[in-house]
N, C-alpha and C. Protein backbone atom coordinates (compact mmCIF):
# COMPACT_ATOMS: atom_id res chain seq x y z
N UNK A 1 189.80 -85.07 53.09
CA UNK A 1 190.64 -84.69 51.94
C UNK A 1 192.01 -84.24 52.46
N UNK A 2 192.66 -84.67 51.77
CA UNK A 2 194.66 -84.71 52.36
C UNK A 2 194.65 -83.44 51.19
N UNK A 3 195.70 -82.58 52.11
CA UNK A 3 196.01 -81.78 51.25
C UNK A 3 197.41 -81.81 50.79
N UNK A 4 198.38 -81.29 49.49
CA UNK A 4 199.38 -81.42 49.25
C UNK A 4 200.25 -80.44 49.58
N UNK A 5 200.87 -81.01 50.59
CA UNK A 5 201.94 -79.65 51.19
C UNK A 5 202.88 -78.80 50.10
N UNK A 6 203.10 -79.61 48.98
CA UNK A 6 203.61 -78.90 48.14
C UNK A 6 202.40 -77.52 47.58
N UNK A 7 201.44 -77.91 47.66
CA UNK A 7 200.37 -77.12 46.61
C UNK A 7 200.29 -75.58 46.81
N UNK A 8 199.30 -74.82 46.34
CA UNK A 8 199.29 -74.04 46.48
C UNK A 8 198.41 -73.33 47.62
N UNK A 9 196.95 -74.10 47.54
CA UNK A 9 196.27 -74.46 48.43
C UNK A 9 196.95 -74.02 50.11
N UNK A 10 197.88 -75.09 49.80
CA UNK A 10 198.22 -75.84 51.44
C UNK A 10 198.74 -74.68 51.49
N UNK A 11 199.33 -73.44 51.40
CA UNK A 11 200.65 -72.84 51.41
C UNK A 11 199.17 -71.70 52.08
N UNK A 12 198.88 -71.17 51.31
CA UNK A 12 197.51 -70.15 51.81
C UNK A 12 197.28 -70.25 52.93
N UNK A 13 196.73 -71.40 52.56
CA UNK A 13 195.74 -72.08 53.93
C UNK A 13 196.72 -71.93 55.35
N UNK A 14 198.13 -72.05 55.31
CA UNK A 14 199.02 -72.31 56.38
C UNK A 14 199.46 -71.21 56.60
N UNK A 15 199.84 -70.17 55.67
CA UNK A 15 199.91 -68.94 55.63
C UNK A 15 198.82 -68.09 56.54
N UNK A 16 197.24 -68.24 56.33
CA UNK A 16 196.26 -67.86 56.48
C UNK A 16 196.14 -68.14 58.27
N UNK A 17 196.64 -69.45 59.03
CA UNK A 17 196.13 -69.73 60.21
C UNK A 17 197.62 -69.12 60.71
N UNK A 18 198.97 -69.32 60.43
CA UNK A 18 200.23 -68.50 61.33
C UNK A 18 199.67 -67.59 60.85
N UNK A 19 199.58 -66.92 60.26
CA UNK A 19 199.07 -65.23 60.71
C UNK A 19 198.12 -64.75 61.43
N UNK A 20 196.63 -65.50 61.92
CA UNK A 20 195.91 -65.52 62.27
C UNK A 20 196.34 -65.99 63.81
N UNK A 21 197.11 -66.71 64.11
CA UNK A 21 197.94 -67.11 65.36
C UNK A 21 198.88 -66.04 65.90
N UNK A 22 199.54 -65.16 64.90
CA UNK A 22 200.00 -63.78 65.39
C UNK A 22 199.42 -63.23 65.98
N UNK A 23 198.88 -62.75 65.09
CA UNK A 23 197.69 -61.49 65.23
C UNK A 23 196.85 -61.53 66.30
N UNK A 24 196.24 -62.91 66.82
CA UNK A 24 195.65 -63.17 68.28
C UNK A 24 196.39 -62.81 69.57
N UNK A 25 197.84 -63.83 69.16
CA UNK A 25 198.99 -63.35 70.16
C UNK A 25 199.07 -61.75 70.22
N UNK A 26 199.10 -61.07 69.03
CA UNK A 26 199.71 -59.50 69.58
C UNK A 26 198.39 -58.95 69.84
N UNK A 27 197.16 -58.99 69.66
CA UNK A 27 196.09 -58.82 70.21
C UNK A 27 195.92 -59.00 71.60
N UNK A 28 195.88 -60.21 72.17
CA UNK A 28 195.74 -60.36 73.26
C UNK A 28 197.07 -59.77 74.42
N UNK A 29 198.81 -59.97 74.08
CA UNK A 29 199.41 -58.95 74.99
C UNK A 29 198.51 -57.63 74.90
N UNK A 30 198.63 -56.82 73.87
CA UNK A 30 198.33 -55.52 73.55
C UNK A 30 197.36 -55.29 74.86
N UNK A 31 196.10 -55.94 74.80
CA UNK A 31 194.97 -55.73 75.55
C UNK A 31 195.55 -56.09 77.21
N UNK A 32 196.39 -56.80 77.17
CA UNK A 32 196.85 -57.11 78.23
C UNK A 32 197.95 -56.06 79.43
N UNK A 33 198.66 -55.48 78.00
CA UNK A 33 199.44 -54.15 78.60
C UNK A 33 199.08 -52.94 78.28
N UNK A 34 197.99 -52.47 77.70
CA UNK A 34 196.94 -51.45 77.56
C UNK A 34 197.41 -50.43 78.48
N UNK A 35 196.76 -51.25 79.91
CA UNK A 35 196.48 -50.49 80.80
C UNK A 35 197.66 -50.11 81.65
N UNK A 36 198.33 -50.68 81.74
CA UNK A 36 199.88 -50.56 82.15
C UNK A 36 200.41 -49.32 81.59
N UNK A 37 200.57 -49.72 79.78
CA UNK A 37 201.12 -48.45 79.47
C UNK A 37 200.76 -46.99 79.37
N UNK A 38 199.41 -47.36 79.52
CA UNK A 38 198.38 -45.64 79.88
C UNK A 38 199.20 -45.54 81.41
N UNK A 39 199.01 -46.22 82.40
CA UNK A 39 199.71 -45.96 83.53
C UNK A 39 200.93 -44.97 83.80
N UNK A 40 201.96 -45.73 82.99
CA UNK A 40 203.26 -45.64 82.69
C UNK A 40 203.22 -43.94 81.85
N UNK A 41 202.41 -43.92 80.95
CA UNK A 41 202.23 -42.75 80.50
C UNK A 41 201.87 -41.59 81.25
N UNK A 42 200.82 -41.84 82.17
CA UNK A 42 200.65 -40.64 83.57
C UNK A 42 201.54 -40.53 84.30
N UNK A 43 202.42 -41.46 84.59
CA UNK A 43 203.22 -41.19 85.68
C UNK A 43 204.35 -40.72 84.88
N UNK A 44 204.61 -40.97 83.47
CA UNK A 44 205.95 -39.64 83.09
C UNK A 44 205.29 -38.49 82.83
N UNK A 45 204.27 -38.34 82.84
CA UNK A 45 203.62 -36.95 82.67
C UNK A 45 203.56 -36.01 84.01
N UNK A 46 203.26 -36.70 85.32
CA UNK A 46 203.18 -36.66 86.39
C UNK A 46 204.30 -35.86 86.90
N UNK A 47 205.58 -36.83 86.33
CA UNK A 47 206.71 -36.57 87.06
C UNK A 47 207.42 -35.54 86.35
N UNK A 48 207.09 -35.13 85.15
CA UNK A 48 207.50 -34.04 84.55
C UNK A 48 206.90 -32.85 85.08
N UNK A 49 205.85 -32.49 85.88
CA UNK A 49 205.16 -31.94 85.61
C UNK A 49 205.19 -31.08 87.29
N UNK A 50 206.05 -31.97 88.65
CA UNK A 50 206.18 -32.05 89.19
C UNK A 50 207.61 -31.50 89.24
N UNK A 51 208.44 -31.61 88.35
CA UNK A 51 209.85 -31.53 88.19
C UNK A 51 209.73 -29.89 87.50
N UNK A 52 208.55 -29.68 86.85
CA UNK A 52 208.84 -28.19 86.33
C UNK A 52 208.33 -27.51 87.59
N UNK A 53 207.49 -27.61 88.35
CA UNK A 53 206.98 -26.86 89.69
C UNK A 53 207.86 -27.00 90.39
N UNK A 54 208.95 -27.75 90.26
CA UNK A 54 209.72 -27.83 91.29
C UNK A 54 209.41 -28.65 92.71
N UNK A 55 208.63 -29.30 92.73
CA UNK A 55 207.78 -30.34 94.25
C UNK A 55 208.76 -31.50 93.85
N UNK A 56 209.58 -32.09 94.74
CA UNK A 56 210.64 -33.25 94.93
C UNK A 56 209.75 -34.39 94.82
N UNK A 57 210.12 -35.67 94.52
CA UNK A 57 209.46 -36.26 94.88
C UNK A 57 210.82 -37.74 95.00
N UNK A 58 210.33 -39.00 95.74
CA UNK A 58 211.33 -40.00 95.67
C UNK A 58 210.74 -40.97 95.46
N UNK A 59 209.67 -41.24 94.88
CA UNK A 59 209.44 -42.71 94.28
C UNK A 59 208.24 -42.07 93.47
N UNK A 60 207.65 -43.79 92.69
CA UNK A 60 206.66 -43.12 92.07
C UNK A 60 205.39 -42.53 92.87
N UNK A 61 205.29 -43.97 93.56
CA UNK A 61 204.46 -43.30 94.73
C UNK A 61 203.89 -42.22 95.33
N UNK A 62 205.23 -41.40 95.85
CA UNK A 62 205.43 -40.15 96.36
C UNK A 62 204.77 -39.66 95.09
N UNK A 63 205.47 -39.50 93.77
CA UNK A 63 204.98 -38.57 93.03
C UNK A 63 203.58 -38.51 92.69
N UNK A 64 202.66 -39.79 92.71
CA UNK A 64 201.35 -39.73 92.65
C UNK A 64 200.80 -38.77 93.81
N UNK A 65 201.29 -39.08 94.93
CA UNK A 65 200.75 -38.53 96.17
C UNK A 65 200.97 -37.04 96.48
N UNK A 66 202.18 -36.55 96.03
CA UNK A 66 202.80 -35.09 95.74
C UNK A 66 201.31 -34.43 94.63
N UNK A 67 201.84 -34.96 93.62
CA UNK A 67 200.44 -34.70 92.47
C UNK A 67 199.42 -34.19 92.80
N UNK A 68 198.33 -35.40 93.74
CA UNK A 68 197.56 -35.19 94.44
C UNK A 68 197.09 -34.08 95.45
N UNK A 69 198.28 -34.04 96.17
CA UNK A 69 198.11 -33.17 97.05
C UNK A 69 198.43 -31.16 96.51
N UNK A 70 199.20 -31.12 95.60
CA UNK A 70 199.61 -30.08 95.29
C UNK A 70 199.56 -29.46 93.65
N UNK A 71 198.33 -30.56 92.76
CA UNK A 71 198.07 -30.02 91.71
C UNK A 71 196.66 -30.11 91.37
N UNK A 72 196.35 -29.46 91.11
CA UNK A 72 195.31 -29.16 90.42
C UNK A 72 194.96 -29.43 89.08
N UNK A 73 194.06 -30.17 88.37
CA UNK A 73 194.09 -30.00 86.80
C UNK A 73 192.46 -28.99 86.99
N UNK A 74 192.44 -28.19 85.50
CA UNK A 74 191.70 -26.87 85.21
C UNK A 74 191.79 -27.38 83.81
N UNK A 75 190.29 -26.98 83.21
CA UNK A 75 190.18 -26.53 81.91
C UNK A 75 189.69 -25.19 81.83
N UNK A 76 190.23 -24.25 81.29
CA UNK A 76 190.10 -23.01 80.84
C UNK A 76 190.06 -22.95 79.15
N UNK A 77 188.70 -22.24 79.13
CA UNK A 77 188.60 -22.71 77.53
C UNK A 77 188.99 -24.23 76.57
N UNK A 78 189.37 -23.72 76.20
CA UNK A 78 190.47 -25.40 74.83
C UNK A 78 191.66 -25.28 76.05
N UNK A 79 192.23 -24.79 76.65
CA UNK A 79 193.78 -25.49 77.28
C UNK A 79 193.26 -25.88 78.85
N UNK A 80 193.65 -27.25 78.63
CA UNK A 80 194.33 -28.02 80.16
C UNK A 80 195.25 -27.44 80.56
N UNK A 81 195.42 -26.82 82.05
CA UNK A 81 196.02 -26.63 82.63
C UNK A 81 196.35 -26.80 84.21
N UNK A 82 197.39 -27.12 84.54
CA UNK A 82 197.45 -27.51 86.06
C UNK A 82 197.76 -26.03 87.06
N UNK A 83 197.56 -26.35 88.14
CA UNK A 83 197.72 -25.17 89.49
C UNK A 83 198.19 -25.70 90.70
N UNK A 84 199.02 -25.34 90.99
CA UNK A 84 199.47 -25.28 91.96
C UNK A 84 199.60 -24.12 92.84
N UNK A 85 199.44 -24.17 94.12
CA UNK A 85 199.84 -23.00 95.10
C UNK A 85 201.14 -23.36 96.23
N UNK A 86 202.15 -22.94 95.67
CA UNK A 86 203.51 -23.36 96.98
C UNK A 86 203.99 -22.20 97.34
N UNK A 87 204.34 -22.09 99.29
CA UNK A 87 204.21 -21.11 99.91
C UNK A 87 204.02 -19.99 99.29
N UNK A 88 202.70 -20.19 99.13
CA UNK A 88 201.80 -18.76 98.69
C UNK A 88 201.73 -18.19 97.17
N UNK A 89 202.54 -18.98 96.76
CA UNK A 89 203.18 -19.05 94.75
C UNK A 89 201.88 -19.10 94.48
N UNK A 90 201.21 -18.87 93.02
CA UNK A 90 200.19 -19.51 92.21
C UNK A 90 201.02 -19.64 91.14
N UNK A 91 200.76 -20.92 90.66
CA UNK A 91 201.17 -21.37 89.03
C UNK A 91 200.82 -22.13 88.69
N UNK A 92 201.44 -22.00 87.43
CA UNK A 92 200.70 -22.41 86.36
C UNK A 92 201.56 -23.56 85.34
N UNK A 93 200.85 -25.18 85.22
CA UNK A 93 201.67 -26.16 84.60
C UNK A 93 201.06 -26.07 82.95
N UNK A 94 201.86 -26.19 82.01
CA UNK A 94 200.54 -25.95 80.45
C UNK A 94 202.26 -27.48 79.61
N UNK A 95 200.97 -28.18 79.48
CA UNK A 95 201.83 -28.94 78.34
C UNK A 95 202.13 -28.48 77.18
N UNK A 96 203.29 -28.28 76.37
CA UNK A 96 203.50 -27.64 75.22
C UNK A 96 203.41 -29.08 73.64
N UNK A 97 203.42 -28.90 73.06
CA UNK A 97 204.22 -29.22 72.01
C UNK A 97 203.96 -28.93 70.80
N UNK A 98 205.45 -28.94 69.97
CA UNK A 98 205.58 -28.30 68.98
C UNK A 98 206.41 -29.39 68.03
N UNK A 99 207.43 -28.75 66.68
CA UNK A 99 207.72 -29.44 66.12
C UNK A 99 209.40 -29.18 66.34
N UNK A 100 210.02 -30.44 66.52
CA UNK A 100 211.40 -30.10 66.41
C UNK A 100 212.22 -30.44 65.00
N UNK A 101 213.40 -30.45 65.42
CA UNK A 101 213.88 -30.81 63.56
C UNK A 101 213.50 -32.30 63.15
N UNK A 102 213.33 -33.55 63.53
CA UNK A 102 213.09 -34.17 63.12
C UNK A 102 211.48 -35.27 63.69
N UNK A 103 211.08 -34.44 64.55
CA UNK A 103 209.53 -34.82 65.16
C UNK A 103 208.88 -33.80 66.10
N UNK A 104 207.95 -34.15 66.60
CA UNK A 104 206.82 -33.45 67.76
C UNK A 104 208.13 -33.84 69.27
N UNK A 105 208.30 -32.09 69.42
CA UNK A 105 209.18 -32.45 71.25
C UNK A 105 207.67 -31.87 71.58
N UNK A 106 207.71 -33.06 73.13
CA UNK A 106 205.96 -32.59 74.04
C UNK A 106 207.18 -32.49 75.32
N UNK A 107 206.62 -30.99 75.99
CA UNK A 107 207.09 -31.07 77.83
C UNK A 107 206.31 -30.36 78.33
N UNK A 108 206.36 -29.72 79.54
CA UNK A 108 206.05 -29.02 80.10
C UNK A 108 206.81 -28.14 81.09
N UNK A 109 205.97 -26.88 80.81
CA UNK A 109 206.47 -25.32 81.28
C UNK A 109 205.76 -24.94 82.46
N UNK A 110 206.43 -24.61 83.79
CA UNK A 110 205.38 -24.22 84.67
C UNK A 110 205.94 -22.61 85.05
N UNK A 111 204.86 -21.87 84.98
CA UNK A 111 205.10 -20.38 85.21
C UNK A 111 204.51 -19.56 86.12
N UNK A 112 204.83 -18.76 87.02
CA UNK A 112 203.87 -17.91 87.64
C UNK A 112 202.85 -17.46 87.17
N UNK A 113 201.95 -16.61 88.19
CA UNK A 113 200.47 -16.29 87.63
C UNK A 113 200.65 -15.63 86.83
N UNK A 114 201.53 -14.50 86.30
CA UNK A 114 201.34 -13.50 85.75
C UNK A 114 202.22 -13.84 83.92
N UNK A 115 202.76 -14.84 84.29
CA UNK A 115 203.16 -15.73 83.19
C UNK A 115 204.70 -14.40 82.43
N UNK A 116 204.91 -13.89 83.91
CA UNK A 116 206.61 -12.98 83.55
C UNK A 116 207.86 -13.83 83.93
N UNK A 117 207.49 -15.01 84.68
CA UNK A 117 209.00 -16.23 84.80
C UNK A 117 208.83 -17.17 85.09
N UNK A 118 209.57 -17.99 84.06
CA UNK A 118 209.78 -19.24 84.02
C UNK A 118 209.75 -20.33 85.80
N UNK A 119 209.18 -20.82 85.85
CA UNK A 119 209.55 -21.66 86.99
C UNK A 119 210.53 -22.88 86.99
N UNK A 120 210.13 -23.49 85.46
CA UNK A 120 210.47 -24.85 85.57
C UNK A 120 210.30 -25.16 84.44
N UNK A 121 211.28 -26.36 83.48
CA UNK A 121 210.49 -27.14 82.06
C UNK A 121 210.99 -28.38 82.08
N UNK A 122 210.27 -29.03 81.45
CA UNK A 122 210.80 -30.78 81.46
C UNK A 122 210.07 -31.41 79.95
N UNK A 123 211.00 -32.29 79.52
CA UNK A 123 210.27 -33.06 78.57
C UNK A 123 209.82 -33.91 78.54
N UNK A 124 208.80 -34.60 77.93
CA UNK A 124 208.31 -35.83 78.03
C UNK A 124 208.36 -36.62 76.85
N UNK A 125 208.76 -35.97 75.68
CA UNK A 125 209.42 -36.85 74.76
C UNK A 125 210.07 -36.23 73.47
N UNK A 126 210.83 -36.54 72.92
CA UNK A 126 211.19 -35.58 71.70
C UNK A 126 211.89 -37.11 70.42
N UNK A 127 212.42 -36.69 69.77
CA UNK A 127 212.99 -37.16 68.35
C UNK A 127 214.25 -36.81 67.73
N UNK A 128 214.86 -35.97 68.86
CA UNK A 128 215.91 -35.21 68.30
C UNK A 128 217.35 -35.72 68.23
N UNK A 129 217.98 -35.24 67.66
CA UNK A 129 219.38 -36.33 67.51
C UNK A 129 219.87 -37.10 68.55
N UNK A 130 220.57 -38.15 68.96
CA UNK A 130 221.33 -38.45 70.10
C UNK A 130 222.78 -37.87 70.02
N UNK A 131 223.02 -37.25 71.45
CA UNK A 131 224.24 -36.52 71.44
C UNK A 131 224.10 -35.18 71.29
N UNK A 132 222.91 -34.56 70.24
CA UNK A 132 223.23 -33.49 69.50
C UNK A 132 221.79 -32.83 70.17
N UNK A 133 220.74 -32.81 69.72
CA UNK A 133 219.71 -32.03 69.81
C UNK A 133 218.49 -32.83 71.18
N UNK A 134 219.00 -34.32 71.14
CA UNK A 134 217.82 -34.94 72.20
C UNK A 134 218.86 -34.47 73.82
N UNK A 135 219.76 -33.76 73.41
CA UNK A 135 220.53 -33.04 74.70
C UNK A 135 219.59 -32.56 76.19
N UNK A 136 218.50 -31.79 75.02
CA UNK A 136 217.74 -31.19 75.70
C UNK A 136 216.90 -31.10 77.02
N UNK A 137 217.09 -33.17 76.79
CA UNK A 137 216.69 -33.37 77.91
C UNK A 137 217.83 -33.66 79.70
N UNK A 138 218.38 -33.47 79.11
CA UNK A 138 220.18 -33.13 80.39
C UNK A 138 220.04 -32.56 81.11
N UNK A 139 219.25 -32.17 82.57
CA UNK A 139 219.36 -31.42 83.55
C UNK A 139 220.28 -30.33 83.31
N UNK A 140 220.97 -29.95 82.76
CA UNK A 140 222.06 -28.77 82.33
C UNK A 140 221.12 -27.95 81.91
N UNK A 141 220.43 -28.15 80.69
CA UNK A 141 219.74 -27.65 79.78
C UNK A 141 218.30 -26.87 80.29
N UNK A 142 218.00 -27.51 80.94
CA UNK A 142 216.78 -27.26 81.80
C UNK A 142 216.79 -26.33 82.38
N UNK A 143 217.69 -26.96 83.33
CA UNK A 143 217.86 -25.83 84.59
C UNK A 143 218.31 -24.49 84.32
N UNK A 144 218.80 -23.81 83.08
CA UNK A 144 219.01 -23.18 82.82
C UNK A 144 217.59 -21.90 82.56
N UNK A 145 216.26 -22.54 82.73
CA UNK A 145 215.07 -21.63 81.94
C UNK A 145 214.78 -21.54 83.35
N UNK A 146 214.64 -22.46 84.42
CA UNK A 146 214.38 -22.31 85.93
C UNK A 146 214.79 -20.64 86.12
N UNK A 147 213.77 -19.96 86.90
CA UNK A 147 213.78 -18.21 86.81
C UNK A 147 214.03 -17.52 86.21
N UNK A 148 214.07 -17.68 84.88
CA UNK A 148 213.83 -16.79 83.75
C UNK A 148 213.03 -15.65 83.79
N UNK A 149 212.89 -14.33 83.86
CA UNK A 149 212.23 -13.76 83.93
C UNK A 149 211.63 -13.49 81.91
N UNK A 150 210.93 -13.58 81.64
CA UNK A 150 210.04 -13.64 80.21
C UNK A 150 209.04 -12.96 79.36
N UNK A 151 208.80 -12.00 79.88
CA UNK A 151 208.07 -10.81 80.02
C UNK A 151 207.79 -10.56 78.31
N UNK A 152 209.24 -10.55 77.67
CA UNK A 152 209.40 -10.45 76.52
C UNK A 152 209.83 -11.29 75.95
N UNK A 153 209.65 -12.60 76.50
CA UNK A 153 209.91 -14.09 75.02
C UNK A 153 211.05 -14.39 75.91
N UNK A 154 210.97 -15.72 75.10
CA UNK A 154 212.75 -16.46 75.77
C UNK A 154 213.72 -16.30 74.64
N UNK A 155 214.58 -16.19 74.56
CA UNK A 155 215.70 -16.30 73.57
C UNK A 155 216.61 -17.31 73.84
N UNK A 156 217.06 -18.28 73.02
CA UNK A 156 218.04 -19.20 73.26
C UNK A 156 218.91 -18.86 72.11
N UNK A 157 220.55 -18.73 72.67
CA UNK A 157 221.32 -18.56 72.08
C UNK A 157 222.96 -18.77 72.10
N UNK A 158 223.51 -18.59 71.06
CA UNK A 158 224.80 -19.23 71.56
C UNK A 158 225.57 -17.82 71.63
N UNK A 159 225.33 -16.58 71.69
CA UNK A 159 226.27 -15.30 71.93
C UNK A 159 225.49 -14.65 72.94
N UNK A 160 225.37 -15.25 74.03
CA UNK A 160 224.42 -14.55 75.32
C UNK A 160 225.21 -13.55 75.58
N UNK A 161 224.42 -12.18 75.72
CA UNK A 161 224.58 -10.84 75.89
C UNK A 161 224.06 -10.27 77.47
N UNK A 162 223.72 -11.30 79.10
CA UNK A 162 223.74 -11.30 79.59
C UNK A 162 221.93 -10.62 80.31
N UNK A 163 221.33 -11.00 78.78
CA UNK A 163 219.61 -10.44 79.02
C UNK A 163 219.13 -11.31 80.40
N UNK A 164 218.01 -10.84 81.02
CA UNK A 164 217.58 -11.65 81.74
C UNK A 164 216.52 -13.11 81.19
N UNK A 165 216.54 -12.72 79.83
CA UNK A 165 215.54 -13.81 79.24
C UNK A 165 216.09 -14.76 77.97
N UNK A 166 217.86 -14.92 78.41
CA UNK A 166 218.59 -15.92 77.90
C UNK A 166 219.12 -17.48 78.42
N UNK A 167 218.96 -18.38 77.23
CA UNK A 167 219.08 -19.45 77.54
C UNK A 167 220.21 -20.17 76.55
N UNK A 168 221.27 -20.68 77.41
CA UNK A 168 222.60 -20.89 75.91
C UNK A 168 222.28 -22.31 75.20
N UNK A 169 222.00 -21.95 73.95
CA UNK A 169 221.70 -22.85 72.85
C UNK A 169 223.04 -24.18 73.01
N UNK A 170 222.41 -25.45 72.50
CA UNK A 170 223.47 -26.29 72.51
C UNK A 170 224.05 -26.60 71.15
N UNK A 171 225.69 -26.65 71.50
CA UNK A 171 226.41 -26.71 70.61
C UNK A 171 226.49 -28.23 69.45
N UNK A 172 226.11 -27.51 68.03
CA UNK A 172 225.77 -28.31 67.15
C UNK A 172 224.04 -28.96 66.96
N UNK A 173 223.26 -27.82 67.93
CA UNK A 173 222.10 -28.71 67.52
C UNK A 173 221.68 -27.11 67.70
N UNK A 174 221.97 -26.34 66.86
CA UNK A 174 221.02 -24.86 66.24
C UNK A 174 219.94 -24.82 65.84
N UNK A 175 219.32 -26.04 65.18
CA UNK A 175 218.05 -26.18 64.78
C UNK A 175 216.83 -26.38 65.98
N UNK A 176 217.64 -27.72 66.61
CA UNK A 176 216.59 -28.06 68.12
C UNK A 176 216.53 -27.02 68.95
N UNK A 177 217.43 -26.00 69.09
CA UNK A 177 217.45 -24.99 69.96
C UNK A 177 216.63 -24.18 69.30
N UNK A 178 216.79 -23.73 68.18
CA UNK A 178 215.87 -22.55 67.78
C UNK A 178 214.05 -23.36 67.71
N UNK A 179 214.44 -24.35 67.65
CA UNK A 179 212.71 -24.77 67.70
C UNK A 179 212.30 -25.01 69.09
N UNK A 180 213.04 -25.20 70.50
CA UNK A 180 213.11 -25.22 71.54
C UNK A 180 212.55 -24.04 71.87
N UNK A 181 213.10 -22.67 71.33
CA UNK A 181 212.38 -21.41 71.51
C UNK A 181 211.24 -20.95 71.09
N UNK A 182 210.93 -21.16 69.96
CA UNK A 182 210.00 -21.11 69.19
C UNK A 182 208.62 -21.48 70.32
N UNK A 183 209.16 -23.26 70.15
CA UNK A 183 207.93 -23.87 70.80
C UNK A 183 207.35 -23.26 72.52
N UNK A 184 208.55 -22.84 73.03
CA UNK A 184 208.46 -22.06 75.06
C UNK A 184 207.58 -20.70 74.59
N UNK A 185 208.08 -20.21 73.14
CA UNK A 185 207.20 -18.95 73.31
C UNK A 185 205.80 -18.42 72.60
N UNK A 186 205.41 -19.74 71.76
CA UNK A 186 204.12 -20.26 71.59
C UNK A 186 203.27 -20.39 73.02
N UNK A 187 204.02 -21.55 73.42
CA UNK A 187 203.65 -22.24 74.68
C UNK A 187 203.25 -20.61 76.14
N UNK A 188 204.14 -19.90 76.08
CA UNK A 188 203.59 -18.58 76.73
C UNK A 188 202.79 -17.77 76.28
N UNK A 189 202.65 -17.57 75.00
CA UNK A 189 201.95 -16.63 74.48
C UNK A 189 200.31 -16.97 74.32
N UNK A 190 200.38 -18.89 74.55
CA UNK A 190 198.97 -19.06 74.38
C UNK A 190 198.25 -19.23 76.12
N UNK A 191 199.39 -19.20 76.77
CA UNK A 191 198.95 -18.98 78.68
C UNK A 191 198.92 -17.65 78.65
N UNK A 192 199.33 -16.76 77.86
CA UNK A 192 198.96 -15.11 78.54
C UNK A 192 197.52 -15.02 78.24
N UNK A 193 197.33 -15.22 76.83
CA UNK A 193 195.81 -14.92 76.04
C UNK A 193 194.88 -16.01 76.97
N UNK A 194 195.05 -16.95 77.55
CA UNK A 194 193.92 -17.86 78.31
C UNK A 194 193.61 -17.73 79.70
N UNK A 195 195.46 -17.51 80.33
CA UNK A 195 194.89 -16.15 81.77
C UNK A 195 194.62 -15.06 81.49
N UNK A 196 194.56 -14.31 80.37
CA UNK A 196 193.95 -12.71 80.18
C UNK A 196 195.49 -11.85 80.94
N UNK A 197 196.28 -12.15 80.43
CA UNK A 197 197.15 -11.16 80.77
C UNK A 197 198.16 -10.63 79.56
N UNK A 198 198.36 -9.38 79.92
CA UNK A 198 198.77 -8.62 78.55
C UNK A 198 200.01 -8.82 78.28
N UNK A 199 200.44 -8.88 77.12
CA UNK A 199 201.48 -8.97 76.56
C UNK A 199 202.31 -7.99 76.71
């Protein structure tokens, strides 16, 4: 039976197998780069995580092997957390995330044992403006929480009064900054209560 390309039939039917020819195609990459992008996903986790402890690393390589050698993963209760010990340091890596102004920012915070200063923070992904609030991720920005002492919360702000637990907010993105804080002092407050140390 010939079918009529004009018909309605034919149109379904042709409709029905290119889509079915997609859908195989993006099926089969998908399954194909699966595993790649789980890969790809540990190793920015890796290297964030490495970058808040502060351990150098120069390829990916290295950073798997750094990892290896100098972290620890721990479950304590509900939170994953990593450990490290450098010359004689104990700390502590805790993935955060929270909500920023326009999505979920995820990084990570690494802190001494006693969870009173900052070591290190890095992001691993956010949503936040370009230019304006996805700033955050700028080595400027960062490096700024590096030895924080925190005892009593972080504050980010744009009229720093010279506390030891200030961080200068970026200009025109007041919102990402104040949720930047928000989320570091969630993110500490739920490592004090899981190492048992007092507020």
């Amino acid at each position: 039976m010939k079918l009529n390309r004009e018909g309605r039939i034919y149109t379904i039917f042709f409709t029905f197998v290119v889509s079915f020819i997609f859908v195989f195609l993006l099926s089969a990459v998908n399954s194909l780069t699966a595993e790649k992008s789980r890969n790809n996903q540990e190793l920015f986790k890796i290297k964030a995580l490495l970058n808040a402890f502060g351990i150098p690393f120069s390829s990916n390589g290295d950073a798997f092997e750094k990892f290896s050698k100098f972290v620890q993963r721990s479950q304590l209760f509900d939170m994953e957390l990593y450990r490290a010990v450098l010359n004689g340091e104990e700390m502590y890596g805790y993935i955060f995330q929270g909500n920023g102004l326009w999505g979920p920012i995820v990084g990570v915070i690494a802190v001494d044992s006693k969870v009173s200063k900052i070591l290190g923070i890095d992001f691993i992904s956010q949503s936040e403006t370009p230019g304006l609030g996805a700033r955050i991720e700028e080595a400027w920005f960062k490096e700024q929480f590096r030895g924080k002492n925190v005892q009593h919360g972080l504050v980010v702000t744009k009229a720093r009064t010279g506390a030891e637990n200030e961080v200068d907010a970026i200009t025109g993105a007041t919102s990402t900054s104040k949720a930047v804080e928000r989320i570091v002092n969630d993110a500490l407050n739920s490592l004090k209560k899981t190492l048992g140390v007092k507020p």
